[in-house]
Protein backbone atom coordinates (compact mmCIF):
# COMPACT_ATOMS: atom_id res chain seq x y z
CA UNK A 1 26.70 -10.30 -16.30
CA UNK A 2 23.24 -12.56 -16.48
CA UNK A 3 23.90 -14.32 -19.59
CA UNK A 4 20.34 -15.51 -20.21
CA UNK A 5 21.48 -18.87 -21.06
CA UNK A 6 21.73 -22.11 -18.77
CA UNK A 7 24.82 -22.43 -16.67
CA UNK A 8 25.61 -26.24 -15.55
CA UNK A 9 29.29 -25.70 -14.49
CA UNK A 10 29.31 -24.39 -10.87
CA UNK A 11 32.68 -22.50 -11.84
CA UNK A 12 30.83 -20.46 -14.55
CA UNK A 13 27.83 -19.78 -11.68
CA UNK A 14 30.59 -18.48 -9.37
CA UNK A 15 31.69 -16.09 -11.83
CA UNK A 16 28.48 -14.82 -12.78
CA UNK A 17 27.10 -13.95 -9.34
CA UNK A 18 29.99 -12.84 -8.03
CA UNK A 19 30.38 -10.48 -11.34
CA UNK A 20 26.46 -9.96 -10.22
CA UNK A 21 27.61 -9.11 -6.61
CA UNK A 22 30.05 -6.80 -7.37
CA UNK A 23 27.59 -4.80 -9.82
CA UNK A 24 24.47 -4.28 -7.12
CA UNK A 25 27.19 -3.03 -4.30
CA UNK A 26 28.40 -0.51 -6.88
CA UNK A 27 24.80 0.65 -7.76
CA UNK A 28 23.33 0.49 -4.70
CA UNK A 29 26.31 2.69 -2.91
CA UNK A 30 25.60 5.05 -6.06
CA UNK A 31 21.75 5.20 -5.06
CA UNK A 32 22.23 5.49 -1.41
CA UNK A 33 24.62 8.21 -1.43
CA UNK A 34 22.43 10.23 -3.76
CA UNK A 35 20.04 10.19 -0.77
CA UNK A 36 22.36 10.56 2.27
CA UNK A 37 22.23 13.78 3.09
CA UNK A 38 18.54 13.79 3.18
CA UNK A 39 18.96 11.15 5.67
CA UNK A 40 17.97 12.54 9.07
CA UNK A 41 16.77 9.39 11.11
CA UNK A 42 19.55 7.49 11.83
CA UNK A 43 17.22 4.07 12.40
CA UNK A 44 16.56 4.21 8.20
CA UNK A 45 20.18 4.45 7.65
CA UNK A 46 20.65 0.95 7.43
CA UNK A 47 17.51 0.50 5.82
CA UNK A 48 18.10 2.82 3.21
CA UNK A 49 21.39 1.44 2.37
CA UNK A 50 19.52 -2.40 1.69
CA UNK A 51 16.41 -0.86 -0.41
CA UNK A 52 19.72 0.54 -2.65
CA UNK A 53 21.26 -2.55 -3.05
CA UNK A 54 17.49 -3.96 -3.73
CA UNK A 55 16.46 -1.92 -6.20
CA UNK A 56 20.05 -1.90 -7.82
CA UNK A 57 19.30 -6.00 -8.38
CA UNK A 58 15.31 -5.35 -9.49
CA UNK A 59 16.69 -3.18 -12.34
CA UNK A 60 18.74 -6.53 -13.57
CA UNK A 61 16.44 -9.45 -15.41
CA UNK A 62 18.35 -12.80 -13.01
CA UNK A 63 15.70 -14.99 -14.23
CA UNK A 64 17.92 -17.66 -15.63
CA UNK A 65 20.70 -17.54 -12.91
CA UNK A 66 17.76 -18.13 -10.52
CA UNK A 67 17.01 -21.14 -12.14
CA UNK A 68 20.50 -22.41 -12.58
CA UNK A 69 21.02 -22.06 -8.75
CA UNK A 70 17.70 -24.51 -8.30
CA UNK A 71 20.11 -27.87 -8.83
CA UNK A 72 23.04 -26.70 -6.26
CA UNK A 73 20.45 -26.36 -3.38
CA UNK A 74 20.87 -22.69 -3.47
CA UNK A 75 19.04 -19.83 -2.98
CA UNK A 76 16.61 -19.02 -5.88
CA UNK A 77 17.38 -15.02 -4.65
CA UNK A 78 13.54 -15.14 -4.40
CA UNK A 79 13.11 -13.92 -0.45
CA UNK A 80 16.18 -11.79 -0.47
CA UNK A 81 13.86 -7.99 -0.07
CA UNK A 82 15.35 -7.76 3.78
CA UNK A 83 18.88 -9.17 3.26
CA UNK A 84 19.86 -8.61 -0.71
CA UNK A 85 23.44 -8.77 -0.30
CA UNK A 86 23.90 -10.61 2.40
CA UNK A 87 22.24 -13.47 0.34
CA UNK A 88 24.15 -13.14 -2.39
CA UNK A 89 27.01 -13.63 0.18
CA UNK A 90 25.91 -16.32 0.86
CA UNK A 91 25.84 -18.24 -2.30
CA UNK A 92 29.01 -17.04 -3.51
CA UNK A 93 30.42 -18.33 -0.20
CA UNK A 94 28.65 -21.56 -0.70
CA UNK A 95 29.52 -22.04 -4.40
CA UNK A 96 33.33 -21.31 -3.20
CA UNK A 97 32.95 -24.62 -1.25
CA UNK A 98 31.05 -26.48 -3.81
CA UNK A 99 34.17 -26.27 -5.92
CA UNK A 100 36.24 -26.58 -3.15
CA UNK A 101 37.86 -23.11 -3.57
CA UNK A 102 40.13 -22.18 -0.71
CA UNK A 103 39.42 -18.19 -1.55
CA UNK A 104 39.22 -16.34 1.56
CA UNK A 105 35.27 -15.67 1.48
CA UNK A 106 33.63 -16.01 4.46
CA UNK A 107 30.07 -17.16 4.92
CA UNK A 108 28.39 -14.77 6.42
CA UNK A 109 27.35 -14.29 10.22
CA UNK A 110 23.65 -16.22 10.43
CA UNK A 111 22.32 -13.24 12.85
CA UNK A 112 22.58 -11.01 9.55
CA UNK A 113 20.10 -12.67 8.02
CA UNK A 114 17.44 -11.78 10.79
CA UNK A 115 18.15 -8.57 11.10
CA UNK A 116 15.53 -6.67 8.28
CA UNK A 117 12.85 -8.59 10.18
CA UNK A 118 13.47 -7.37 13.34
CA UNK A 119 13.98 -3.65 12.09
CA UNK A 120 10.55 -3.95 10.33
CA UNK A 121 9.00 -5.19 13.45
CA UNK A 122 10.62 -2.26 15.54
CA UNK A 123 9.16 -0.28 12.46
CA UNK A 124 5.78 -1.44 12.50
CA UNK A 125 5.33 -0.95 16.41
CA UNK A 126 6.76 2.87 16.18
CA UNK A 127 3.71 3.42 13.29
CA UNK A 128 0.99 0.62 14.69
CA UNK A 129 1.56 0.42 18.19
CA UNK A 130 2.51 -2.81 20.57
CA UNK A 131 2.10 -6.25 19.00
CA UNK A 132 -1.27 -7.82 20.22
CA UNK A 133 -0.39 -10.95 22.29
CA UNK A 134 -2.25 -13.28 19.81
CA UNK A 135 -0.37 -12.41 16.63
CA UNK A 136 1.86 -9.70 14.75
CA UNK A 137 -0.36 -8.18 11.96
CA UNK A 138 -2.52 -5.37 12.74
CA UNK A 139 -5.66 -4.10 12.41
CA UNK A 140 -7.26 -0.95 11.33
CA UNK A 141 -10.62 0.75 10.83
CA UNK A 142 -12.49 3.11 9.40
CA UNK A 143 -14.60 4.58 12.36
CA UNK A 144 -18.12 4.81 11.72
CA UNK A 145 -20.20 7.54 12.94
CA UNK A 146 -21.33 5.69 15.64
CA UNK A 147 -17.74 6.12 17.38
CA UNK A 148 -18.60 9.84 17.94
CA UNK A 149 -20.67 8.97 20.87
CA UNK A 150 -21.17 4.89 21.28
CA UNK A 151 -18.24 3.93 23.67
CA UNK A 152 -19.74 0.55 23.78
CA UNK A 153 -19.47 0.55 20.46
CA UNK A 154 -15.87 1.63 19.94
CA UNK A 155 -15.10 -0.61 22.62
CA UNK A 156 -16.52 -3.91 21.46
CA UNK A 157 -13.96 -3.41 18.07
CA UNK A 158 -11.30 -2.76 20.83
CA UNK A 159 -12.03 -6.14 22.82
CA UNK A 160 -12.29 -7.81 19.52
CA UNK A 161 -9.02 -7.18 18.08
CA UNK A 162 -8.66 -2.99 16.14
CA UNK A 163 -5.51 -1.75 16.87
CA UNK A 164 -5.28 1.82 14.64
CA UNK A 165 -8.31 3.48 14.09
CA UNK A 166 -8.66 5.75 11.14
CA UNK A 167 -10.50 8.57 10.70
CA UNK A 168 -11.09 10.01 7.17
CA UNK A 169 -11.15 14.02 7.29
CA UNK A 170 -13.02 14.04 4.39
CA UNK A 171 -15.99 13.12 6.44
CA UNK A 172 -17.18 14.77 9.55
CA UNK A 173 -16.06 17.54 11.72
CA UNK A 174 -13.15 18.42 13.81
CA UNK A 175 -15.57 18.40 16.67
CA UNK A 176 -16.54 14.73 15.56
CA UNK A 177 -13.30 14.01 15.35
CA UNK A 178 -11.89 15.29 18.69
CA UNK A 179 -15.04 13.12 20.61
CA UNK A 180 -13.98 9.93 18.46
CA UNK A 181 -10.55 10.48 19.51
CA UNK A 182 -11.09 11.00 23.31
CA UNK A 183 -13.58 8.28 23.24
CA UNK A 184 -10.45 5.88 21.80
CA UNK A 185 -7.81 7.54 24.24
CA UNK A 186 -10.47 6.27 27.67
CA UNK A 187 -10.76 3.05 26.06
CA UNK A 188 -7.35 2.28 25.36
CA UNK A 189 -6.55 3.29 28.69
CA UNK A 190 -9.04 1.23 30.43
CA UNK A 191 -8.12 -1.60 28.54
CA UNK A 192 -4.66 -1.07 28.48
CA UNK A 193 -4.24 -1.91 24.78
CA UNK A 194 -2.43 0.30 22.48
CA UNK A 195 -4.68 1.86 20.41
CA UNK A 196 -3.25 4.30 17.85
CA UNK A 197 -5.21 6.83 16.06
CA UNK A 198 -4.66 7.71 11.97
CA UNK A 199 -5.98 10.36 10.72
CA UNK A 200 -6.23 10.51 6.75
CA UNK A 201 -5.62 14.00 5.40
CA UNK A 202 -7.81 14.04 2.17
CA UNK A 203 -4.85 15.56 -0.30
CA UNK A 204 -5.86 16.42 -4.08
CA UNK A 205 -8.28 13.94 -4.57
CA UNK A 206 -10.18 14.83 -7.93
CA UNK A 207 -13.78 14.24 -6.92
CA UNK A 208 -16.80 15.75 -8.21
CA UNK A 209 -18.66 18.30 -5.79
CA UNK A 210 -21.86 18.44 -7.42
CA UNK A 211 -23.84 17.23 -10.30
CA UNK A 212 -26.34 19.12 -12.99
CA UNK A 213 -28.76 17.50 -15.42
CA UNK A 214 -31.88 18.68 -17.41
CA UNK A 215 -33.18 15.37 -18.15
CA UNK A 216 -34.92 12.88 -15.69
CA UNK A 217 -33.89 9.66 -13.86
CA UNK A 218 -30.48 10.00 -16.03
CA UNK A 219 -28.19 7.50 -16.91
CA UNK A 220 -25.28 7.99 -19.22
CA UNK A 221 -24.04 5.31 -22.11
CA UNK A 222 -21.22 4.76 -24.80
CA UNK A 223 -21.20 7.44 -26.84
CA UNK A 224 -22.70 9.95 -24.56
CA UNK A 225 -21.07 13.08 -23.19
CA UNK A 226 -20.24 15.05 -20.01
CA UNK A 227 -18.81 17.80 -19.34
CA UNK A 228 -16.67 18.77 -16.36
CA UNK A 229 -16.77 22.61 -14.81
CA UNK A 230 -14.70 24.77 -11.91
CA UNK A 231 -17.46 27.75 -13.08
CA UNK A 232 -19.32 26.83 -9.86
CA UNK A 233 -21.91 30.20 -10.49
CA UNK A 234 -22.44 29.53 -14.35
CA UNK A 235 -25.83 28.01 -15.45
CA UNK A 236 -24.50 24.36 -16.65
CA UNK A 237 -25.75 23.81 -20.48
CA UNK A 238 -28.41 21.45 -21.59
CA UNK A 239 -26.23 20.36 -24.74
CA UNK A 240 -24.68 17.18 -22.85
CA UNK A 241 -27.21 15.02 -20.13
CA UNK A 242 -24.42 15.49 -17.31
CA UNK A 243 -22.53 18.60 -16.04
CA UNK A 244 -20.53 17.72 -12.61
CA UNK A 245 -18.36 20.59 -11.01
CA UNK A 246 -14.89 19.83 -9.96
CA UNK A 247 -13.08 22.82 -8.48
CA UNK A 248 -9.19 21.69 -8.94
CA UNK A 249 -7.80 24.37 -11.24
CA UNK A 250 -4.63 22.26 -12.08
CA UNK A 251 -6.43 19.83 -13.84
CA UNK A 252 -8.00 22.03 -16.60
CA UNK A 253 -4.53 23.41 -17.25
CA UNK A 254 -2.78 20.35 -17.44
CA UNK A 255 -5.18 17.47 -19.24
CA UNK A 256 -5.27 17.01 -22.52
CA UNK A 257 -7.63 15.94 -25.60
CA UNK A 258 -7.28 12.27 -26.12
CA UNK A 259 -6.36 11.33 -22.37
CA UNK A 260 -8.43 8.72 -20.65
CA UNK A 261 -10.72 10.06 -17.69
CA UNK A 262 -12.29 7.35 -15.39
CA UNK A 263 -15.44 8.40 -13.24
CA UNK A 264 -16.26 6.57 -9.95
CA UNK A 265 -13.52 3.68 -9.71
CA UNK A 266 -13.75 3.61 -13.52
CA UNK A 267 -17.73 2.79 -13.95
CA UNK A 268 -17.18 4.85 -16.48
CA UNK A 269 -14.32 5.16 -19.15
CA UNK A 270 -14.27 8.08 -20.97
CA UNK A 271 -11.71 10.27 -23.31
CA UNK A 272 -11.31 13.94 -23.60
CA UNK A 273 -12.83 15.46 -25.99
CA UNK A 274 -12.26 19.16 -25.99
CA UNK A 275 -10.85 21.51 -22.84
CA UNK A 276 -11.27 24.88 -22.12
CA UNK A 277 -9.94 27.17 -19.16
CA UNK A 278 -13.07 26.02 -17.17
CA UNK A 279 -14.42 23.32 -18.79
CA UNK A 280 -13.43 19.42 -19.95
CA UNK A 281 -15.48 17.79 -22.62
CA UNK A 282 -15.69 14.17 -21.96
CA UNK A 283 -17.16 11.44 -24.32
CA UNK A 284 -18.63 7.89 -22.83
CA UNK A 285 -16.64 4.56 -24.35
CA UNK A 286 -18.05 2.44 -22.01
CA UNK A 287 -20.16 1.68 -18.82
CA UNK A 288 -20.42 -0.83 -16.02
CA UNK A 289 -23.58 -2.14 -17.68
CA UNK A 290 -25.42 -0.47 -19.75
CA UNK A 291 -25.82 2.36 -18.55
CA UNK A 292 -24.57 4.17 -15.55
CA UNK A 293 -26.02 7.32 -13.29
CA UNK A 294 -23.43 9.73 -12.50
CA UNK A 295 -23.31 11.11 -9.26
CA UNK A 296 -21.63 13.61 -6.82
CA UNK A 297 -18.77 13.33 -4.58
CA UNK A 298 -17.31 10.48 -6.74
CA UNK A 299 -13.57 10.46 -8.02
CA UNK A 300 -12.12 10.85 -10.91
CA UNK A 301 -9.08 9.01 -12.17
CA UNK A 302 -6.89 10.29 -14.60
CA UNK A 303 -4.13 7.03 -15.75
CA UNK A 304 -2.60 8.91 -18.43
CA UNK A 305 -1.51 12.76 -16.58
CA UNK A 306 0.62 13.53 -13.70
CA UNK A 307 -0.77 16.00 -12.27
CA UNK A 308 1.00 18.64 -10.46
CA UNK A 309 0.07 20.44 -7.23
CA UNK A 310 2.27 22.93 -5.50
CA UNK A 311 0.42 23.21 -2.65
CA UNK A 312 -2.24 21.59 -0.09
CA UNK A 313 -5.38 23.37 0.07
CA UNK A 314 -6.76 25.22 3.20
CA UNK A 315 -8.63 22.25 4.44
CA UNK A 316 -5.51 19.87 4.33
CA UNK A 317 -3.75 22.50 6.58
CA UNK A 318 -6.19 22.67 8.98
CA UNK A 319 -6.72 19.33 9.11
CA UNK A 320 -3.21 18.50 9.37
CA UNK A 321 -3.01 21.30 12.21
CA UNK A 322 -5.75 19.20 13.77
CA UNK A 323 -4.04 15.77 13.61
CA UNK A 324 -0.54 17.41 14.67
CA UNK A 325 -2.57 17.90 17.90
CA UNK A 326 -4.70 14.69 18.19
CA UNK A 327 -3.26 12.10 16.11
CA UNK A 328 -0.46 9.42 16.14
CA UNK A 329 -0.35 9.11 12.34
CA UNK A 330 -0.76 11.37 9.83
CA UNK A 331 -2.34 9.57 6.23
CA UNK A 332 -1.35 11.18 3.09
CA UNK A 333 -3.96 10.67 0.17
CA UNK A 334 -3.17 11.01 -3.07
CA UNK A 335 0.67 11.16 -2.95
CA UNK A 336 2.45 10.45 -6.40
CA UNK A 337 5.95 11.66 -5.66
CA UNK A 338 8.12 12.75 -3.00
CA UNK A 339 7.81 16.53 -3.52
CA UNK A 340 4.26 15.27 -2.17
CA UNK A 341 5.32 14.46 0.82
CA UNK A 342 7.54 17.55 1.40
CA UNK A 343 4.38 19.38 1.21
CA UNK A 344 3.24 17.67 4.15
CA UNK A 345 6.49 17.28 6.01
CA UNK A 346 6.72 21.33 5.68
CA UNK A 347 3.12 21.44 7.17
CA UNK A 348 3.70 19.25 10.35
CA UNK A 349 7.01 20.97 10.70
CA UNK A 350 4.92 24.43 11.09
CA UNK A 351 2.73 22.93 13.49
CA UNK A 352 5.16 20.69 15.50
CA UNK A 353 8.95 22.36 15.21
CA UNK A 354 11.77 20.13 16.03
CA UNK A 355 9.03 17.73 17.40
CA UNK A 356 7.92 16.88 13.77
CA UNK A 357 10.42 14.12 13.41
CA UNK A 358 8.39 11.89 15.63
CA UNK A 359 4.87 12.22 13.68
CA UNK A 360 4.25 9.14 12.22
CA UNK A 361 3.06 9.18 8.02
CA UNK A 362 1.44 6.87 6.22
CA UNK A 363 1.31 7.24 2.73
CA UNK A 364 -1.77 5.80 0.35
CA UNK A 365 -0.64 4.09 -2.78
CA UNK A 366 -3.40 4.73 -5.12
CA UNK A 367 -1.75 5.67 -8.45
CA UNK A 368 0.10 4.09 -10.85
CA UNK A 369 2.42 6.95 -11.01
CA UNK A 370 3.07 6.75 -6.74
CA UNK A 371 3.30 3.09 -7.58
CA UNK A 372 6.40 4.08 -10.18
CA UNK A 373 7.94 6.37 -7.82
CA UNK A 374 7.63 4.50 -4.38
CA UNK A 375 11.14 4.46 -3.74
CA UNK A 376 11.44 8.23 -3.88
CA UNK A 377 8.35 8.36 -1.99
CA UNK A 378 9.84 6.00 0.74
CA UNK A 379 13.29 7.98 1.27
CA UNK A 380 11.68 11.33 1.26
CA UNK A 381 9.48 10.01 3.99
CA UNK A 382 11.05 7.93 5.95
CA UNK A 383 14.24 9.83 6.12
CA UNK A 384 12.40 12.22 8.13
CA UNK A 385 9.23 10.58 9.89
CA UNK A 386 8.51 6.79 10.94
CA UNK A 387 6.84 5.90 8.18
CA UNK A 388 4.26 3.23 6.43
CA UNK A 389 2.62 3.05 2.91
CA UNK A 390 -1.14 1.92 2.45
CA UNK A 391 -2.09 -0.30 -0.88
CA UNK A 392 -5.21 1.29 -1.37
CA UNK A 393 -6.49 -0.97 -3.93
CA UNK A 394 -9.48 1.02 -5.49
CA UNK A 395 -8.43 4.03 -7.08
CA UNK A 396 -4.98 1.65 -7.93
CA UNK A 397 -7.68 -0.80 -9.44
CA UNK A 398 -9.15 1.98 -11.38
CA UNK A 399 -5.86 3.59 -13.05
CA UNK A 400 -3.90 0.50 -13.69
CA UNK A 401 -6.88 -1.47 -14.16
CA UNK A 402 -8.06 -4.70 -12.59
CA UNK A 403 -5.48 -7.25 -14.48
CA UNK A 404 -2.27 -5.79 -13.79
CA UNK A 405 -3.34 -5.04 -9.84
CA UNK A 406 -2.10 -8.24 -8.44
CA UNK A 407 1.23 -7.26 -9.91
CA UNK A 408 1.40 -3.53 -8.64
CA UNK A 409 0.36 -4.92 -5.01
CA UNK A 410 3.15 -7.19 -4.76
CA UNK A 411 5.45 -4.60 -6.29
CA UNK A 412 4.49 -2.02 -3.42
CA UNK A 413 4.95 -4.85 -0.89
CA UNK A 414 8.87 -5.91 -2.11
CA UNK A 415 10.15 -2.56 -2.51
CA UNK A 416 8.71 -1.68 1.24
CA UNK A 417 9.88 -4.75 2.72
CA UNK A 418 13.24 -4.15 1.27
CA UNK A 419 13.40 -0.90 3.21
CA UNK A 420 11.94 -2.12 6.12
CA UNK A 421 8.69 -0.02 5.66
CA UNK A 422 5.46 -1.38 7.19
CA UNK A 423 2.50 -1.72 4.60
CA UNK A 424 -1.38 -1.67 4.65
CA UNK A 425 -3.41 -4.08 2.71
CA UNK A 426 -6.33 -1.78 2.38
CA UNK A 427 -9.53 -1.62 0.30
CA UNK A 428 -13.01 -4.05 0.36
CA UNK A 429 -11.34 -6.61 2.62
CA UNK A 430 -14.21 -9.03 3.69
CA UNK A 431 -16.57 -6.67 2.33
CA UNK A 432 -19.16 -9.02 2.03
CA UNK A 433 -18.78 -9.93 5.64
CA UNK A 434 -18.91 -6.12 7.01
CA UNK A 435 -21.49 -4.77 5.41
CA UNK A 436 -23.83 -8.25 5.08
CA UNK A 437 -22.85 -10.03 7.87
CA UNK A 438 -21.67 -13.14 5.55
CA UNK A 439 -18.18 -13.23 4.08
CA UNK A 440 -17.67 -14.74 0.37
CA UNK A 441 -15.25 -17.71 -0.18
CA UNK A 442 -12.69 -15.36 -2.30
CA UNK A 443 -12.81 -12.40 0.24
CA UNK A 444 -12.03 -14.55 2.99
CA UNK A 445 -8.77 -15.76 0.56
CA UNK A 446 -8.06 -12.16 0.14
CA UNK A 447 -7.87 -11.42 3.65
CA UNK A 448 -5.53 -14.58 4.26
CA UNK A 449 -3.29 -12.87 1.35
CA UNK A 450 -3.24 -9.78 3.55
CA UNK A 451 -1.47 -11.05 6.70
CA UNK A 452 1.53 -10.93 3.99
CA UNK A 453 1.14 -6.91 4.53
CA UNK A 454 1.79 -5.50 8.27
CA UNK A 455 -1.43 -4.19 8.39
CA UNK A 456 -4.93 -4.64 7.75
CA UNK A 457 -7.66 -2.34 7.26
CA UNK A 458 -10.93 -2.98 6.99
CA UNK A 459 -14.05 -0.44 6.65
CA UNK A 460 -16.89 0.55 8.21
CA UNK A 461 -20.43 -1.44 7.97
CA UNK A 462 -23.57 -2.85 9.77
CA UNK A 463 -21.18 -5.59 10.88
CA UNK A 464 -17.94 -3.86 11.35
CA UNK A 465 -17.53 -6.01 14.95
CA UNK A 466 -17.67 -9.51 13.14
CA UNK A 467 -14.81 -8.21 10.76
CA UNK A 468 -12.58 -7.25 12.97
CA UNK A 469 -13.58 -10.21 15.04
CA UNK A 470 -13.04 -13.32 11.94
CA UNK A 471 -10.21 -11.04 10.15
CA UNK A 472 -8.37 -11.75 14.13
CA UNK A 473 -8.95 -15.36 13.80
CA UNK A 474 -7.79 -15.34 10.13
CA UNK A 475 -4.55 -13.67 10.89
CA UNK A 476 -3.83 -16.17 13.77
CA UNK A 477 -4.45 -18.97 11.63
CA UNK A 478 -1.81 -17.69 8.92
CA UNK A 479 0.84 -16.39 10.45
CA UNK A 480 1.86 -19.93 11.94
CA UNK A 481 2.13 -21.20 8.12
CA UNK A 482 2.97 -17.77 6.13
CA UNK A 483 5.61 -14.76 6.16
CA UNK A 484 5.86 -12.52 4.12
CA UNK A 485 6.62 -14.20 0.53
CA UNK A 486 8.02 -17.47 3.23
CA UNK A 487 5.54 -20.42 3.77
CA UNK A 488 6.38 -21.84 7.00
CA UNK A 489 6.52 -25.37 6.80
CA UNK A 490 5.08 -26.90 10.02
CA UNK A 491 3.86 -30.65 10.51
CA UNK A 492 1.17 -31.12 7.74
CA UNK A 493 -2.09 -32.22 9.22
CA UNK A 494 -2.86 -35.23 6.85
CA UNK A 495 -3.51 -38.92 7.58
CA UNK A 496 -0.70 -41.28 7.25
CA UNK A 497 -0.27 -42.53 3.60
CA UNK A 498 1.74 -45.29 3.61
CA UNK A 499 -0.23 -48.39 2.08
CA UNK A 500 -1.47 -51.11 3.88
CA UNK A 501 -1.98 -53.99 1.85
CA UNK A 502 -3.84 -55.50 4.27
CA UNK A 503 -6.94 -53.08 3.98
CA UNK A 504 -6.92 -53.39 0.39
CA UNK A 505 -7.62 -56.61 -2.45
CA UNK A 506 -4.47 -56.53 -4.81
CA UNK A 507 -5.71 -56.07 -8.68
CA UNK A 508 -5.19 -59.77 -10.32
């Protein structure tokens, strides 16, 4: 197995990827056939059977034999999501004729090595609709209010490059909703661009509904308190500054004194300090600032509890009923596991029948513990549906906090490319830009890290048209030079280097 020392003698290599090799088919087999019954689309078959093999290797360290393959002019294993075993075919085959070992192992057939690419690409156009002629990323939206009756509007983002427009059913109403919709549908058919519409069922988001305080223009501080409430027709008390109400009665039976409660994408931290069947107790450690206000209809992150719900709500059905009707994808909020998603597989299966099998999902990554159980989440779903996962950065941001982000992002983006699974690079992309008019330098970096991602969405703002119109020109400038974790290296654009002595006075 990976000995975690340096291995110089290509004999010794040979041996310890192929003992490698044989390990990650023997996993992988294990994990897929734990799943393959549950497999009903036979296009994730294949797919399925690589993410095993995958996440087989990701549960080995290979650190060291991925250096000691550097010197041969092997593969590092480093871009191997799409292909896993195929590569390590690969280099076994090519260390075989390195020592000149007449073993009857064949290198494997080039096309193989193409193949995860193109079944992500058929992937992302079942979810996102027909590549745009100009490039292969695509982008979504957050439709303003304006789209409810501005066709102008809705078609200037069209001409300018959106491709999936999302609508957020927490916001609005199903009336709104259906004109935004049939708006999109006359566009897209007038333009003859494929337009598809998402609509984001809200799930269990823990939000506040309302908030209660005695004192004036308040702010809370470290070392204040506020309490939490689901007794929507009791008096709040005046013995903390802040009462908020929060309906969800799972989460007063399952928190606990001492867990960590973040308030409005953690502008405040706070800890539990004493729960009752309809109230939480929480005590300020710290503030963005100072001091912070708290308000309504802001969420409420919980990093420490998992959180079980065993059903969706009456909204999310009806809403779900709604998109089953209207939409091309179906967005699942708040999903931390795959018994998640067979709550909303159930639902469209009500609504749709047999039919259900062709409603797109989209799941939103915004938990560490969905993070930790993506590949559950991924063969649930995508056994069943066409399916695509969302990095929803903010309420990720808030749980895992902002440091250990970057690594959760690119987590979510291997294991999905590994099972062919389009993904989302969501949340405050060119920001700046969309709601100023002016991007800043590091947004405009962020969005270039995007085109990594399948997908990019951007929300609504004052300038929502210039977004969607530089984010276009930003994914045609990187895809020429960038995919996925692969830099594509095309001619350089630099000046010739080689000295001319002529031009210069040689040093005495």
């Amino acid at each position: 197995m990976v000995t975690g020392y340096a291995i110089n003698d290509p004999n010794e290599l040979l041996q310890e990827i192929t003992t490698l090799r044989d390990k990650i088919k023997v996993e992988g087999e294990t994990i897929y056939k734990s799943w393959a019954d549950e497999i009903k689309r036979n296009a994730f078959k294949e797919s399925a059977l690589n993410l095993s093999y995958y996440l087989a290797l990701r549960n080995v360290d290979i650190n060291q034999l991925q250096t000691d393959l550097i010197p041969w002019g092997l593969s590092s294993l480093g871009r191997l999501e799409s292909k896993t075993l195929v590569t390590l075919d690969a280099v076994i085959a090519t260390l075989h004729d390195v020592i000149n070992d007449r073993a009857d192992f064949p290198h494997p057939d080039p096309k193989e090595f193409d193949v995860g690419r193109r079944r992500l690409q058929k992937n992302t156009k079942k979810v996102f609709g027909k590549k745009p002629a100009n490039r292969t990323t695509r982008i979504m939206v957050t439709m303003p209010n304006e789209g409810i009756s501005d066709k102008e509007y809705l078609r200037d983002l069209v001409d300018e490059g959106m491709n999936v427009a999302r609508i957020n059913c927490a916001h609005n109403t199903p009336e709104d909703w259906k004109n935004m919709i049939q708006n999109l549908r006359e566009i897209s058919d007038v333009t003859n661009k494929d337009v598809r519409i998402l609509m984001d069922i809200a799930g269990p988001k823990i939000r506040t509904e309302w908030v209660y305080s005695h004192i004036s223009k308040p702010k809370v501080r470290s070392g204040d308190y506020i309490r939490l409430t689901n007794n929507f027709e009791k008096l709040p008390e005046n013995d903390v500054n802040f009462t908020a109400g929060c309906g969800l009665k799972e989460i007063y039976e399952q928190v606990e004194v001492g867990q960590y409660v973040l308030y409005d994408d953690g502008s405040i931290e706070s800890v539990v300090e004493e729960v009752t069947e309809e109230s939480i107790l929480l005590k300020v450690v710290k503030t963005k600032g100072k001091s912070v206000r708290v308000k309504a209809a802001k969420g409420l992150n919980f990093p420490n509890n998992q959180f079980v719900f065993d059903s969706l709500d009456q909204k999310d059905k009806e809403d779900i009923t709604f998109a089953c009707e209207y939409a091309d994808i179906i967005g699942c909020s708040f999903v931390n596991s795959g018994k998640d998603i067979q709550l909303i597989q159930e639902e469209i299966k009500n609504n749709l029948g047999e039919n259900s099998k062709d409603m797109a999902l989209m799941a939103k990554i915004e938990t560490v513990r969905a993070t930790r159980n993506l590949p559950e989440i991924i063969f649930t779903a995508a056994s069943k549906n066409p399916f695509s996962v969302m990095i929803a950065r903010g309420d990720l941001a808030a749980e895992s906090g902002y440091i250990d982000l970057a690594g959760f992002q690119q987590e979510i983006m291997w294991i999905s490319e590994a099972g062919d699974i389009p993904v989302v690079w969501a949340t405050e992309v060119l920001d700046t830009l969309v709601s100023d008019g002016v991007p800043t330098r590091s947004e405009v970096t962020d969005a270039a890290e995007g085109t990594r991602a399948d997908c990019i969405m951007l929300n609504k703002g004052d300038f929502i048209v210039d977004g969607v119109k530089t984010l276009n020109k930003i994914i045609q400038r990187m895809e020429p030079i960038q995919y996925k974790k692969t830099p594509i290296l095309r001619k350089l654009n630099f000046r010739h280097v080689k000295r001319d002595k002529d031009r210069y006075t040689e040093p005495k």
